[in-house]
C-alpha atoms as a PDB file:
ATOM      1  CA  UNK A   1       0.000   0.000   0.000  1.00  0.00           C
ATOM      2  CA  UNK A   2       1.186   3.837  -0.835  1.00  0.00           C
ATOM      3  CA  UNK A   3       2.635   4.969   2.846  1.00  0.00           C
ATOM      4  CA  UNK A   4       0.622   8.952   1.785  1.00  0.00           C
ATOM      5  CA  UNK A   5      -2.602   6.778   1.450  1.00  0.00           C
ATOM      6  CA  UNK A   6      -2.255   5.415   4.918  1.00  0.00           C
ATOM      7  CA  UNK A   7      -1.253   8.027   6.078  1.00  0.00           C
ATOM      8  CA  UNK A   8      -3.961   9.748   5.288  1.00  0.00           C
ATOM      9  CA  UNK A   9      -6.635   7.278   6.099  1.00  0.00           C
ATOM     10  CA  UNK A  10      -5.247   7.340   9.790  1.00  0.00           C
ATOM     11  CA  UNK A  11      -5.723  11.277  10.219  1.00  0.00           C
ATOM     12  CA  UNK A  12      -9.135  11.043   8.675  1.00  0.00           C
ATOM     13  CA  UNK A  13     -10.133   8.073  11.066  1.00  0.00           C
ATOM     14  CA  UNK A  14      -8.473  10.036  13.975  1.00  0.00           C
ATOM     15  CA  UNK A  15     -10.670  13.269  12.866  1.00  0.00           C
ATOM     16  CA  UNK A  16     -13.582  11.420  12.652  1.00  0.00           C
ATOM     17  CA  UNK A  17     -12.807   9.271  16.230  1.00  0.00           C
ATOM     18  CA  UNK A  18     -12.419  12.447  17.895  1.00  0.00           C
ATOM     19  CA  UNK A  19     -15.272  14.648  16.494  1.00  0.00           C
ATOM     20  CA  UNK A  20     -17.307  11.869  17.532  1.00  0.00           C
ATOM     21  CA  UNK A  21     -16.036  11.776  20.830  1.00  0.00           C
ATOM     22  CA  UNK A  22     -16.378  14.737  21.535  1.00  0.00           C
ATOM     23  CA  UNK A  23     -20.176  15.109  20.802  1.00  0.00           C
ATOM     24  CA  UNK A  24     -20.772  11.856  22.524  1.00  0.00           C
ATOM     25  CA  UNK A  25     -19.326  13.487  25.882  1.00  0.00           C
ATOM     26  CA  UNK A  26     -20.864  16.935  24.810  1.00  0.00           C
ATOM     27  CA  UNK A  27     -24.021  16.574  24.465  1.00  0.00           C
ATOM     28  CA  UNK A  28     -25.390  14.801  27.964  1.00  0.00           C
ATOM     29  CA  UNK A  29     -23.121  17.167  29.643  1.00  0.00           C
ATOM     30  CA  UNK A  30     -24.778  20.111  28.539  1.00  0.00           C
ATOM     31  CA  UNK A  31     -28.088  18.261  29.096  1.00  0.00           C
ATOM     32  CA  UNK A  32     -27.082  17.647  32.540  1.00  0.00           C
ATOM     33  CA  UNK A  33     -25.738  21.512  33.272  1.00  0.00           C
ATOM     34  CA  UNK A  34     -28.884  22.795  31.733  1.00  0.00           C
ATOM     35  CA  UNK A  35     -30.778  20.146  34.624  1.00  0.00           C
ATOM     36  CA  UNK A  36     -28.469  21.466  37.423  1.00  0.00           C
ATOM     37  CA  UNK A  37     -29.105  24.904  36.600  1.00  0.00           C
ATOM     38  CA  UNK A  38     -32.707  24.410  36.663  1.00  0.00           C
ATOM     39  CA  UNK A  39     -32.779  22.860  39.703  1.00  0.00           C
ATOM     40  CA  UNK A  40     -30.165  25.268  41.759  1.00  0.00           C
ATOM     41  CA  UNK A  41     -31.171  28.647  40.082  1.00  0.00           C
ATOM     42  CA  UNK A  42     -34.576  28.238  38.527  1.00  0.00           C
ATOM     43  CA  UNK A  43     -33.551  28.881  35.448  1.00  0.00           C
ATOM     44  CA  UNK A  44     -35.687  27.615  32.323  1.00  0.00           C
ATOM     45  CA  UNK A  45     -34.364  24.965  30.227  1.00  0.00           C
ATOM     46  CA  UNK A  46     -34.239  26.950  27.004  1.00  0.00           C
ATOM     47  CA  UNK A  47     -32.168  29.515  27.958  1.00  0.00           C
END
């Protein structure tokens, strides 16, 4: 196999493994700060 060609299937898989990462931890943390807020400051949920 061509070593550029691997090398750039690697930093494309690594882009894509980290962008997904990161909205998998993202998202129910912001769910859950929006909850906290709610609860502590009486804040609505779509602000």
């Amino acid at each position: 196999m061509n070593i550029g060609l691997l090398l750039i299937m690697i930093i494309g898989g690594a882009a894509g493994l980290l962008s997904t990462l990161f909205l998998v931890i993202s998202l129910p943390a912001v769910i859950i700060w929006k909850f906290y807020r709610r609860i502590t400051k009486k804040i609505p949920l779509t602000m």
